[in-house]
Protein backbone atom coordinates (compact mmCIF):
# COMPACT_ATOMS: atom_id res chain seq x y z
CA UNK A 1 -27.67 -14.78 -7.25
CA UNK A 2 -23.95 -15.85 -8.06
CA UNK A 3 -24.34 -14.07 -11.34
CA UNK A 4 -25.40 -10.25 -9.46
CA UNK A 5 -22.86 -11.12 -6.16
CA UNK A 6 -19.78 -10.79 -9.16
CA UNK A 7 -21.63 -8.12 -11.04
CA UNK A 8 -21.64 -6.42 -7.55
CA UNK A 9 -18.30 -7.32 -6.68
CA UNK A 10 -16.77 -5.99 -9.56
CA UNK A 11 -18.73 -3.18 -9.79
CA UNK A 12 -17.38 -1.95 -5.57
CA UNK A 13 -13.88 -3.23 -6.58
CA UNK A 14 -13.47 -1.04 -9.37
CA UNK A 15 -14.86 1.95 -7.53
CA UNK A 16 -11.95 1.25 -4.96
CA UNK A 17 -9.96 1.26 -7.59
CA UNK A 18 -10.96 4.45 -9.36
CA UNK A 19 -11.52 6.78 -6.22
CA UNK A 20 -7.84 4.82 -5.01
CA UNK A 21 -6.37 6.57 -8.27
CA UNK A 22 -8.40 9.60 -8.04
CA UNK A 23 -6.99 10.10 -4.76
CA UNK A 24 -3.47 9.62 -5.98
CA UNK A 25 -3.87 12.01 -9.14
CA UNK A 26 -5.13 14.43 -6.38
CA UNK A 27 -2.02 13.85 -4.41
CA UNK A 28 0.11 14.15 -8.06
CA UNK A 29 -1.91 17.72 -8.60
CA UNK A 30 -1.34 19.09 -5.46
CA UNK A 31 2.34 18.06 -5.60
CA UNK A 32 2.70 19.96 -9.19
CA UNK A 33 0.93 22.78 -7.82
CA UNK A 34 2.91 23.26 -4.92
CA UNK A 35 6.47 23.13 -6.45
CA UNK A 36 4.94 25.95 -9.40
CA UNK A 37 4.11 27.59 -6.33
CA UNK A 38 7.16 27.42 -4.60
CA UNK A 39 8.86 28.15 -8.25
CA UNK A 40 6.89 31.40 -7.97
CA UNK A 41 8.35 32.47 -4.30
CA UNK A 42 12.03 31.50 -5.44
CA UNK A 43 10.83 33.76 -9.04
CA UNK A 44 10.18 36.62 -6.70
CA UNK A 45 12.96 36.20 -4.57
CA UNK A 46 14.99 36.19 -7.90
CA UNK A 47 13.78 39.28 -9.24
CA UNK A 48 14.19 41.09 -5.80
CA UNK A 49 17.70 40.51 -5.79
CA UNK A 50 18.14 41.12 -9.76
CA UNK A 51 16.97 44.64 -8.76
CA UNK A 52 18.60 44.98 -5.22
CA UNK A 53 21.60 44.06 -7.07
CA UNK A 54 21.87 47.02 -8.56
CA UNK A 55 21.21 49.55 -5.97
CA UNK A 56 24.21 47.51 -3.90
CA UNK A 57 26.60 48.19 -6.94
CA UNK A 58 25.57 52.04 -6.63
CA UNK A 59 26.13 52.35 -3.59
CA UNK A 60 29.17 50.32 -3.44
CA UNK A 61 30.09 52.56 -6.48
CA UNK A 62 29.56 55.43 -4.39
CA UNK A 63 30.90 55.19 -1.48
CA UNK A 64 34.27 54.00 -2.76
CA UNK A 65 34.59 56.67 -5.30
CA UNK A 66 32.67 59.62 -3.51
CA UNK A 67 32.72 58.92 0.47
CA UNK A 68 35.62 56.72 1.09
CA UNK A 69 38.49 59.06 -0.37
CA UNK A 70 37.13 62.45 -0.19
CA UNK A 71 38.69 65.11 1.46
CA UNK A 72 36.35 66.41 3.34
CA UNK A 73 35.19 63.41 5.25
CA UNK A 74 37.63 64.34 7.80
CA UNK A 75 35.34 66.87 9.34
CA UNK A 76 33.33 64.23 9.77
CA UNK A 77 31.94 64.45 13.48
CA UNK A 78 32.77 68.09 13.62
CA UNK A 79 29.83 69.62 13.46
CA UNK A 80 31.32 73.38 12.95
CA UNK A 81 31.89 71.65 9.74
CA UNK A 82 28.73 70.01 8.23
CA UNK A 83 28.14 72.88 6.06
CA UNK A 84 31.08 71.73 3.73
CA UNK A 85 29.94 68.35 3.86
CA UNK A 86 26.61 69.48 3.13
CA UNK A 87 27.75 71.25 -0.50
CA UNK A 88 30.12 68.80 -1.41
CA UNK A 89 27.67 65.72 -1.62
CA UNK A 90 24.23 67.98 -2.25
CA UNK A 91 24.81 67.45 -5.79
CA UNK A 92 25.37 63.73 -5.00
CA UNK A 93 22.36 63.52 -3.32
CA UNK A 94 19.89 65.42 -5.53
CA UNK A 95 21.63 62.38 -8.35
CA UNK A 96 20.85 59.55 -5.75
CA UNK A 97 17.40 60.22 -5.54
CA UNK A 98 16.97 60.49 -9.03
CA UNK A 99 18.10 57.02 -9.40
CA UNK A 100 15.83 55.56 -6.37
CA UNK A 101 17.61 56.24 -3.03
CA UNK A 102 15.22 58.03 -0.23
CA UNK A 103 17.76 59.14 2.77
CA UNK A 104 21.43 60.06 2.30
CA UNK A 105 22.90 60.69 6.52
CA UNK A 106 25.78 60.72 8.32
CA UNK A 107 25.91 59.50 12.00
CA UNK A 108 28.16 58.94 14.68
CA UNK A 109 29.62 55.58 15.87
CA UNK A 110 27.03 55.57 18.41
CA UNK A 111 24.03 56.54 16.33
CA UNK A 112 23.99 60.33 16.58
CA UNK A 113 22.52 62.18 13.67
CA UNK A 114 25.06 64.17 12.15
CA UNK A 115 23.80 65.30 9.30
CA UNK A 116 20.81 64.59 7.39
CA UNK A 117 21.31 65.68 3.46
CA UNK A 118 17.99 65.87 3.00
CA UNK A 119 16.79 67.99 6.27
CA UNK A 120 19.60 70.16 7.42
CA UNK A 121 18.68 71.39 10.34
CA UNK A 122 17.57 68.41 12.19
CA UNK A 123 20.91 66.26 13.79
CA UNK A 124 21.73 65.43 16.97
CA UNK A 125 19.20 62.84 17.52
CA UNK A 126 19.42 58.55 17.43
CA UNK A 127 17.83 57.37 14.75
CA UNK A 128 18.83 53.27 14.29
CA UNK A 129 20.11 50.30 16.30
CA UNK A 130 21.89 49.24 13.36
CA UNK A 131 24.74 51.42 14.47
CA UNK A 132 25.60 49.03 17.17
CA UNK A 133 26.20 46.12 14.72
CA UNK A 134 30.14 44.91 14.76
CA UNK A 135 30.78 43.33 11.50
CA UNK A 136 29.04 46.76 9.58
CA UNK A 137 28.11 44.37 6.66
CA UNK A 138 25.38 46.31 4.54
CA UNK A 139 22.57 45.94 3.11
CA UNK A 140 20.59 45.26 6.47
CA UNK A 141 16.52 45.95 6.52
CA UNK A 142 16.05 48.39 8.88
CA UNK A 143 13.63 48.55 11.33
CA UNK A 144 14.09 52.34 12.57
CA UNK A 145 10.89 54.38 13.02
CA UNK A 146 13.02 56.96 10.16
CA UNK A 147 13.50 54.38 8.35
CA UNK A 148 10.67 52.43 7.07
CA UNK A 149 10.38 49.46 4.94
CA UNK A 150 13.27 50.43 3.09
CA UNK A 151 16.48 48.40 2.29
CA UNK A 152 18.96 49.87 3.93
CA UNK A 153 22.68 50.30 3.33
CA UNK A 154 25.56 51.31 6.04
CA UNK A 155 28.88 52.27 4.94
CA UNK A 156 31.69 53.10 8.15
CA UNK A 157 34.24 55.69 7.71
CA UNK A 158 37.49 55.26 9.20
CA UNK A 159 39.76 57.73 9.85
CA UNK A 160 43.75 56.55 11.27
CA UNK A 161 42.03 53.24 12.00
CA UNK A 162 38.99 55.14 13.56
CA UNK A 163 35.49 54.41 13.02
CA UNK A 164 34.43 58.56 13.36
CA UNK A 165 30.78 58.60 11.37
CA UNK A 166 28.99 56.38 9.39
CA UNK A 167 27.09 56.85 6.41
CA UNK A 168 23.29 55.72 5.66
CA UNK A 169 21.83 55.17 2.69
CA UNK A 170 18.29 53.69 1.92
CA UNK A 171 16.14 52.96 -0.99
CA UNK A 172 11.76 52.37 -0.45
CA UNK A 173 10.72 49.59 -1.05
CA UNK A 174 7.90 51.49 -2.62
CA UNK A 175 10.71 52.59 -5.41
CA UNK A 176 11.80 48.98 -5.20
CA UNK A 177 8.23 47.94 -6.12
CA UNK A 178 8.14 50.58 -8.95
CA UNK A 179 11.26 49.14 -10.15
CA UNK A 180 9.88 45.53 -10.29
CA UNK A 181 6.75 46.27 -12.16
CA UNK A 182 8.92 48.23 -14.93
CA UNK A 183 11.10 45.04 -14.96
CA UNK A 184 8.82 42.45 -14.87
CA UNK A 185 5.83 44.07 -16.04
CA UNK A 186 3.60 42.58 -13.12
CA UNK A 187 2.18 44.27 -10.07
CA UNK A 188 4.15 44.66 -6.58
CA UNK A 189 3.28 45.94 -2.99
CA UNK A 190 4.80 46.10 -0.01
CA UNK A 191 2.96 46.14 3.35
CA UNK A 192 4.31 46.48 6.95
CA UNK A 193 3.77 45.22 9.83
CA UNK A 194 1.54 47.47 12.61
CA UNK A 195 4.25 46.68 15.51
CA UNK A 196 6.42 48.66 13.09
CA UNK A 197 4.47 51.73 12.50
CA UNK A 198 3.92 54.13 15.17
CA UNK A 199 0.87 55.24 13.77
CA UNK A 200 0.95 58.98 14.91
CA UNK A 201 3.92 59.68 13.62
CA UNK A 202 3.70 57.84 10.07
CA UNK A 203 0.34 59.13 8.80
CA UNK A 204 1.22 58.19 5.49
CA UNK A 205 0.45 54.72 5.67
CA UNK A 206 -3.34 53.19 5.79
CA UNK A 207 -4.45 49.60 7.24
CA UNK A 208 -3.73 47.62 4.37
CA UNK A 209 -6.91 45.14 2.62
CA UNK A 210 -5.31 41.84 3.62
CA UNK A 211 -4.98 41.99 6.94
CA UNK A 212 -5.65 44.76 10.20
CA UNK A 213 -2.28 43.30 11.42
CA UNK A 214 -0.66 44.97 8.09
CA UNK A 215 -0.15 48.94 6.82
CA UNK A 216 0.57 50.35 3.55
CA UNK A 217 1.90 53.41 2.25
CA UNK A 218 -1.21 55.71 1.09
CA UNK A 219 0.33 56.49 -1.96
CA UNK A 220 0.23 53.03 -3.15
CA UNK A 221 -3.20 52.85 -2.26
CA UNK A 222 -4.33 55.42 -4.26
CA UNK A 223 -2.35 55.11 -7.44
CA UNK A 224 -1.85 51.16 -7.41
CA UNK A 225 -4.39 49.77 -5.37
CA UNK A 226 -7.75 51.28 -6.52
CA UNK A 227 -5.64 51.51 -10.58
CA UNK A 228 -8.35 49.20 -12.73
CA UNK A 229 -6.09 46.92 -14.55
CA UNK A 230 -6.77 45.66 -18.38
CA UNK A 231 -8.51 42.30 -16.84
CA UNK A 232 -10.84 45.48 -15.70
CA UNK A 233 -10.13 44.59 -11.81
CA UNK A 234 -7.79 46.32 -9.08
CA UNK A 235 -5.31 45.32 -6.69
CA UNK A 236 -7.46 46.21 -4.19
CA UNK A 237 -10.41 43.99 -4.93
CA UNK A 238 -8.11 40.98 -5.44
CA UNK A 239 -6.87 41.90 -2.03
CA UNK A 240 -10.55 42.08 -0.43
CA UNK A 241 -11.28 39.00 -1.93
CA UNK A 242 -8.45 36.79 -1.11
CA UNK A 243 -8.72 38.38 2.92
CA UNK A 244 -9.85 35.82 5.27
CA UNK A 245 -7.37 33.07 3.33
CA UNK A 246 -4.54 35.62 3.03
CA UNK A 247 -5.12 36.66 6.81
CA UNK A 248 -3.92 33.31 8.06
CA UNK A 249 -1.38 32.78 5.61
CA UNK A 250 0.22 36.11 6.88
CA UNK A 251 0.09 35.43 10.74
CA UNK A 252 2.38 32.62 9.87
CA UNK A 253 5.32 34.76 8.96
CA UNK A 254 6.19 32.62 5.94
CA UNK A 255 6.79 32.99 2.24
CA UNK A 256 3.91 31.19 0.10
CA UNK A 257 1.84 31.89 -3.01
CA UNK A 258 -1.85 31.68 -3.31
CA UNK A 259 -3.83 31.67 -6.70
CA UNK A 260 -7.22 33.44 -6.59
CA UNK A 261 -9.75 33.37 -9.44
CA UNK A 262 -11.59 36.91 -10.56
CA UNK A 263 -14.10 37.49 -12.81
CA UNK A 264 -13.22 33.62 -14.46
CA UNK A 265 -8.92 34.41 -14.36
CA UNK A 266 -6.51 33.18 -12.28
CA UNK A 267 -4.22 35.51 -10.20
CA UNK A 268 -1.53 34.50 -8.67
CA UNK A 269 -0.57 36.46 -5.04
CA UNK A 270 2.61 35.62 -4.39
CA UNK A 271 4.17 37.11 -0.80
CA UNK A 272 7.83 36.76 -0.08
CA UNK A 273 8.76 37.55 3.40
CA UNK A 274 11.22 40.79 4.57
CA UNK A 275 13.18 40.23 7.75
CA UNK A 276 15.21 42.86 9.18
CA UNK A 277 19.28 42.65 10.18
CA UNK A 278 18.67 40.77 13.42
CA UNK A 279 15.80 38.54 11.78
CA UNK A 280 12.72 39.91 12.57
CA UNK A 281 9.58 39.41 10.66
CA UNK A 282 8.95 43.09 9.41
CA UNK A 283 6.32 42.69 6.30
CA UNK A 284 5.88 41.15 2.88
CA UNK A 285 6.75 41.93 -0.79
CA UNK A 286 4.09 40.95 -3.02
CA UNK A 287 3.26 40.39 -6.53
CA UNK A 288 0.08 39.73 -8.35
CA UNK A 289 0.64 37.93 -11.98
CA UNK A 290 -2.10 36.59 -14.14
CA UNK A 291 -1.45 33.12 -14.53
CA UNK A 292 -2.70 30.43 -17.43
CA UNK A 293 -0.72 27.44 -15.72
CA UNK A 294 -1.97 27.32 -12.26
CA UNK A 295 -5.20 26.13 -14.30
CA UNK A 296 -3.39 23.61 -16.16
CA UNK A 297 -3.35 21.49 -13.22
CA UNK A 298 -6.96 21.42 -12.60
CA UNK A 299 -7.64 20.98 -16.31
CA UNK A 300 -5.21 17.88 -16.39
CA UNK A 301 -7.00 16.35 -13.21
CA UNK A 302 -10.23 16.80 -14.91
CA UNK A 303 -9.40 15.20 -18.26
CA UNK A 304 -7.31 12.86 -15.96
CA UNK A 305 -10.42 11.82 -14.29
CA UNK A 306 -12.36 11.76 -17.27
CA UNK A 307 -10.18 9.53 -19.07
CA UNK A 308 -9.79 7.30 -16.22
CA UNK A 309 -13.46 7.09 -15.88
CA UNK A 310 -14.12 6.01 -19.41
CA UNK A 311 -11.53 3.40 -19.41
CA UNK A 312 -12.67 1.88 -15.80
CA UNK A 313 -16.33 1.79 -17.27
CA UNK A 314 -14.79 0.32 -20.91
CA UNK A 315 -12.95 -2.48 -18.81
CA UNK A 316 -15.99 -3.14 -16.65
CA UNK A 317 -18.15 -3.37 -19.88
CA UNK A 318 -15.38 -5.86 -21.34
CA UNK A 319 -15.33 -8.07 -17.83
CA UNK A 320 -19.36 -8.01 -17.32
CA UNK A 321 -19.62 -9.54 -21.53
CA UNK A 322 -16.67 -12.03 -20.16
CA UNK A 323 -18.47 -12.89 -17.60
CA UNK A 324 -22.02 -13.42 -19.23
CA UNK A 325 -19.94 -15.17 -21.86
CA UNK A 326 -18.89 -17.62 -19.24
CA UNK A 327 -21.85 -17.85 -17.64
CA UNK A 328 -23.66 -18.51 -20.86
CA UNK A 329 -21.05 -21.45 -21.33
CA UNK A 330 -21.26 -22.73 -18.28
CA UNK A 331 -24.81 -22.85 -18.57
CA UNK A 332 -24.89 -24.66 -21.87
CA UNK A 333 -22.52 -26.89 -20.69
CA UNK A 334 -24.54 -28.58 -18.11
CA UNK A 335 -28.30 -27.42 -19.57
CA UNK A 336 -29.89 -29.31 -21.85
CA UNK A 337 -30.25 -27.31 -25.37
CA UNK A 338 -34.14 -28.87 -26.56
CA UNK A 339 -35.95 -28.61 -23.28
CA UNK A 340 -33.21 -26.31 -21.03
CA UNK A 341 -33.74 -28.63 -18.39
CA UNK A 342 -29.87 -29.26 -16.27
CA UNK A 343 -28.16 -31.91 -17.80
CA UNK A 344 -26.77 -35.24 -16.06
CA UNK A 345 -23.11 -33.37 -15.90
CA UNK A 346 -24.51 -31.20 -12.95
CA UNK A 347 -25.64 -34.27 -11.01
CA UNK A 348 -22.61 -34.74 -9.03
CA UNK A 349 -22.52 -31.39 -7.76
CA UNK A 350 -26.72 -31.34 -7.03
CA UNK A 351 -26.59 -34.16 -5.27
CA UNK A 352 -23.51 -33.37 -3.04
CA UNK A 353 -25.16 -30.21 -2.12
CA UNK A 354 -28.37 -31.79 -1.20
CA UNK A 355 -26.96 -34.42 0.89
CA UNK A 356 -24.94 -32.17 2.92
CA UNK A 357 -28.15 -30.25 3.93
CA UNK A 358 -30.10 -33.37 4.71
CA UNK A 359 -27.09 -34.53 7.05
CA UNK A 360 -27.15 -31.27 8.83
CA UNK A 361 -31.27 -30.99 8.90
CA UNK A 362 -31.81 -35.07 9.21
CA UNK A 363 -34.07 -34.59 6.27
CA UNK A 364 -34.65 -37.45 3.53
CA UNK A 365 -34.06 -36.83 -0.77
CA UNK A 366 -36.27 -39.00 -2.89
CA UNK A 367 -35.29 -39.39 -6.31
CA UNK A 368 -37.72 -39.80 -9.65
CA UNK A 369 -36.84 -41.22 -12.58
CA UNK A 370 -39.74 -41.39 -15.32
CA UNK A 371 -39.46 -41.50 -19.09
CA UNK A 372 -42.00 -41.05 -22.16
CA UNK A 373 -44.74 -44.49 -22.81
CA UNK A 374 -43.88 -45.57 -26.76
CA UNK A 375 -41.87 -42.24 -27.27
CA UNK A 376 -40.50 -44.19 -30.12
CA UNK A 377 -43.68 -44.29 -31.83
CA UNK A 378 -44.11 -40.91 -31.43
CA UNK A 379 -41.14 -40.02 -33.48
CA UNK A 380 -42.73 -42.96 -36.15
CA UNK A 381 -45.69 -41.65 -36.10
CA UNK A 382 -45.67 -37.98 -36.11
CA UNK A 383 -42.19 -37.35 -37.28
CA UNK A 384 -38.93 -36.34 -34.74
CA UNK A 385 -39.89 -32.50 -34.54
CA UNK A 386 -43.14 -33.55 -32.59
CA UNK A 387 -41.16 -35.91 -30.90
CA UNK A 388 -39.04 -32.98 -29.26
CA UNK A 389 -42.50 -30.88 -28.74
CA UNK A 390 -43.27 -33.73 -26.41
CA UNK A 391 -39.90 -33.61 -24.58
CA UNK A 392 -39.76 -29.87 -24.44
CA UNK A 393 -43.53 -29.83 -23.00
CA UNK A 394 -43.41 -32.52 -20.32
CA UNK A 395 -40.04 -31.05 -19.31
CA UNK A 396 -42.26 -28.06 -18.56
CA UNK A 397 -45.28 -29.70 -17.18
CA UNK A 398 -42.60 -31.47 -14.68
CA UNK A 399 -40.94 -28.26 -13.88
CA UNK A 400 -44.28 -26.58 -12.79
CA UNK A 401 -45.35 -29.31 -10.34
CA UNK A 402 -42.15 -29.62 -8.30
CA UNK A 403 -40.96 -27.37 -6.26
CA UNK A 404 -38.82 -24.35 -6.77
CA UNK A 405 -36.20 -25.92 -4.23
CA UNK A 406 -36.43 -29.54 -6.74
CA UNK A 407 -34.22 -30.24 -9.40
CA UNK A 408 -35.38 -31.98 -12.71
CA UNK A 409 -33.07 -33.14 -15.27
CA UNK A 410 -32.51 -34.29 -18.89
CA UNK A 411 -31.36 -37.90 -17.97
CA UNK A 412 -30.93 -39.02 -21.53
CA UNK A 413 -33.02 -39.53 -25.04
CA UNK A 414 -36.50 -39.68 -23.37
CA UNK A 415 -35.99 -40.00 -19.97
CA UNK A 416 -35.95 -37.39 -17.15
CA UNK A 417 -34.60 -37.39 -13.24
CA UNK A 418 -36.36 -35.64 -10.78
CA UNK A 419 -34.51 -34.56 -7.06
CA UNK A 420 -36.81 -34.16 -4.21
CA UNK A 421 -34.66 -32.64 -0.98
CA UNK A 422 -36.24 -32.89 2.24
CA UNK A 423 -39.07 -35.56 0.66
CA UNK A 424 -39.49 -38.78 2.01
CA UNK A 425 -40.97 -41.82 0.21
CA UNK A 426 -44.75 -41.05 0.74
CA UNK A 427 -44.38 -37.60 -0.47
CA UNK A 428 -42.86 -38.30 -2.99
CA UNK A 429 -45.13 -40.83 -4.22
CA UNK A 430 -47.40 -38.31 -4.25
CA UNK A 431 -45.07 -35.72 -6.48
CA UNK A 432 -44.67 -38.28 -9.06
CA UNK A 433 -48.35 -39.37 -9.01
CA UNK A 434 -49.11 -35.77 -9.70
CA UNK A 435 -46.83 -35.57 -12.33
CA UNK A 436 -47.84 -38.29 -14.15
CA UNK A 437 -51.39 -37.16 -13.62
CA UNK A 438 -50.75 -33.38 -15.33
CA UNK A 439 -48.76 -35.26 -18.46
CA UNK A 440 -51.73 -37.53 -19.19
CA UNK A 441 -54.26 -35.06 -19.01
CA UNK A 442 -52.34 -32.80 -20.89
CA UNK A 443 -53.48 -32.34 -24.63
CA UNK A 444 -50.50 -32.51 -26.87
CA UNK A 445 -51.33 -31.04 -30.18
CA UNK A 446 -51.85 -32.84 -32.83
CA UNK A 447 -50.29 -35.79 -30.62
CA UNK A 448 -53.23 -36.35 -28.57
CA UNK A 449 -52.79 -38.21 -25.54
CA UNK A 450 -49.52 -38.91 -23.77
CA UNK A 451 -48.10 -40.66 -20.85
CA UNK A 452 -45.00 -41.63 -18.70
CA UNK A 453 -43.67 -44.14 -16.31
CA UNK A 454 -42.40 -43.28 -12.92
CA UNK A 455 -40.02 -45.09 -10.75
CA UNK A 456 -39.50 -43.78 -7.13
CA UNK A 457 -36.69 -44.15 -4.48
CA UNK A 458 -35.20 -42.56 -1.49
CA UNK A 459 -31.41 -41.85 -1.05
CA UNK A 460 -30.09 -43.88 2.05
CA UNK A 461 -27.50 -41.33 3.81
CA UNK A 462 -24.16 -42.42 2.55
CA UNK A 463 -24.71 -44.37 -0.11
CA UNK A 464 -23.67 -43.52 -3.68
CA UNK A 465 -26.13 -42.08 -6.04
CA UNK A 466 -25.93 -44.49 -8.68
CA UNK A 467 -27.15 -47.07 -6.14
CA UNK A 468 -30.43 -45.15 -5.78
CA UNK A 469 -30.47 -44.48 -9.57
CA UNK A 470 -30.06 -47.86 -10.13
CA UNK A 471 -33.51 -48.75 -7.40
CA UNK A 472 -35.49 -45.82 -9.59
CA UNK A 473 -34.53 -47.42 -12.45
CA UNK A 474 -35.86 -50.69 -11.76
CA UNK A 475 -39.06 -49.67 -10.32
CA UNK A 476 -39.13 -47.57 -13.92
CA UNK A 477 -39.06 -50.65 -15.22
CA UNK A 478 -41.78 -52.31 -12.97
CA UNK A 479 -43.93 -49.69 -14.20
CA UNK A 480 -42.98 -50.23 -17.94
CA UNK A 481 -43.60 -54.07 -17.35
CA UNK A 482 -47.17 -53.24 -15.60
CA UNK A 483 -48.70 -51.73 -18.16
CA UNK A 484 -47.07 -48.24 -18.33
CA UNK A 485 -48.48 -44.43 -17.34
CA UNK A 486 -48.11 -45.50 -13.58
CA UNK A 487 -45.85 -44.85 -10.67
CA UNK A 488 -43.71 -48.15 -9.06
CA UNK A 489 -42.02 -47.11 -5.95
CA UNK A 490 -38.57 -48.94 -5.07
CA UNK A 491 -37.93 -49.61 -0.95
CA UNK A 492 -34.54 -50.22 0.88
């Protein structure tokens, strides 16, 4: 029992153990995945300003060297006059589009359309709050119904220290996206938000896959969304898969990167979010990457595991031989090697057991000690390895008549000791009488007949053992001196 409650203890501590250091490779995984993820948003952020950078240096570029010193911007705000301005920057224009920029306008302070470069004919209407912004810093995402998911740039034009017209300048995201993918050779999208679209108006944009709550331009759908890749999947179909996760992710207006796993590869969705100039949510830029690392950390938890799992069960191999090992020592160390009967070393702590539980049941221990009639003529006789048959078989003979809660020991040479717990005098009288009985009529081969003396006392409560050893032993000897094979009881 002692032996299987350590087997069992060992065996539930070092599943602790192992699921306690499962849990923190888990917690190390999920850490290393998160900061590659949050690499990935800061990677996209990156790349979005590598190539916004460069549409801010054109149009920097030309609005200092085109705009800002020409000499027709003074009819600007006279609108007898926009036909000059008109063919002095169409040629401009036509040049800016070429190189990614959507709208070229000129407003009023107060956000009057003065001209539009690209639609003559239509001026004189509001088309952005932006106007109204004091510091005129550029580069603002606007959030005009014209204007659409575009980044935005706003250039004022002074004349005599007046602010007279401003001048707009936008590039799609779409183109922005376009630009990306050339760069970077991965796959970008931009969707809007619905509260941004006025839906009658803007026909060109479709409910986008991720979400209801998001639109996208239709062009994108049809030549990037539905455009089979070389992995032999679309855009789209990662985006109807990764819906009902992506869904959430979006309604909480944060940037974040989610890995999704097609067809056996990982793809990593990675959504950066686009605020406008007074910090409004207004959609997400996205790219999709096929990713070999993002695996990595599964793989390494596995193997991790794996590892971990061998060692724990090499280690619990290692303790379980220690342990038989020292069970196996402690056994031989108080068990006696010819007839693996306890030897006397183990008395001490037998006896101090058993007296315990008689004081706290008020129950009586008798004590036999018997030992083998002319053993020593045995040995004469039939030689020392019958000798030890004899032993080794009324060891056995003894242990099958007493009980399984009785003890029997090797006392010494020939001589055995026999505790009874919760036996008084009378029965055990009876025990040793029965004992003697099942020896005698025993037939030891090629031996014949053999018998033993008994001597039988009862431990008083309190005194020391050898005391009652010492009674056994001399009513052993009353037995010898009698005539032998016979029981002699000793009284206190």
């Amino acid at each position: 029992m002692k032996k299987n409650k350590e087997k069992i203890a060992l065996i539930i501590g070092n599943i602790i153990i192992y699921l306690a250091l499962i849990f923190l490779l888990y917690l190390d995984k999920k850490n290393k995945e998160n900061i590659y993820l949050n690499d990935k948003i800061n990677q996209l952020k990156s790349e979005f300003l590598i190539t916004k950078r460069t549409y801010d240096k054109a149009s920097e570029l030309f609005y200092n060297t085109r705009i800002k010193n020409s000499s027709v911007i003074k009819y600007c705000g006279d609108f007898s006059k926009r036909s000059a301005i008109l063919n002095t920057f169409y040629d401009d224009y036509r040049f800016l589009r070429k190189i990614g920029f959507d709208r070229f306008i000129f407003t009023l302070p107060d956000g009057t359309v003065y001209l539009r470069m690209h639609n003559f004919d239509r001026y004189g209407d509001k088309i952005s709050e932006i106007a109204e912004i004091a510091n005129y810093e550029n580069n603002y995402l606007s959030i005009d119904k014209n204007l659409l998911d575009s980044l935005v740039y706003l250039y004022p034009i002074f004349l005599n220290n007046k602010r007279v017209c401003d001048v707009y300048l936008n590039v799609p995201f779409y183109k922005i996206s376009d630009d990306l993918a050339n760069t970077f050779n991965k796959s970008y999208l931009f969707i809007i938000k619905k509260d941004f679209l006025n839906l009658k108006e803007n026909k060109g944009y479709i409910q986008s896959d991720l979400s209801p709550d998001y639109f996208v331009e239709s062009k994108f759908y049809n030549q990037i969304l539905k455009t089979k890749n070389n992995d032999s999947f679309s855009l789209s179909e990662i985006n109807k898969k990764a819906k009902k996760e992506i869904d959430k992710k979006l309604r909480e207006e944060v940037s974040f990167s989610y890995p999704i796993d097609i067809n056996g590869n990982t793809i990593l969705m990675t959504f950066m979010l686009i605020k406008s100039f007074n910090n409004i949510s207004i959609g997400y830029l996205i790219s999709y990457e096929a990713d070999t690392t993002f695996k990595v950390f599964s793989k390494s938890f596995y193997i991790m595991i794996s590892s971990l799992l061998f060692i724990m069960i090499i280690i619990n191999i290692f303790i379980i031989n220690i342990i038989k090992l020292k069970n196996v020592a402690e056994k031989k160390a108080i068990t006696d090697k010819l007839t693996g009967l306890f030897n006397r070393s183990i008395i001490d702590t037998l006896i101090q057991v058993e007296i315990e539980r008689a004081k706290r049941n008020n129950k009586p221990i008798s004590i036999l000690l018997f030992d083998i009639d002319h053993f020593k003529k045995i040995n004469d006789t039939y030689g020392h390895d019958k000798g030890d048959y004899a032993l080794k078989t009324i060891a056995e003979i003894a242990r099958r008549t007493l009980r399984k809660s009785d003890y029997v020991l090797r006392w010494g040479g020939e001589e055995f000791l026999a505790i009874l717990p919760e036996t008084d005098l009378d029965g055990a009288t009876k025990v040793a009488e029965k004992i003697r009985s099942n020896i005698e009529n025993y037939n030891f081969k090629d031996i014949g007949r053999v018998t033993v003396s008994i001597g039988v006392t009862m431990l008083k409560i309190g005194e020391p053992l050898d005391n009652a050893i010492k009674r056994a032993d001399e009513a052993l000897y009353a037995a010898k001196n009698k005539g032998r094979n016979r029981v002699e009881v000793s009284y206190y």
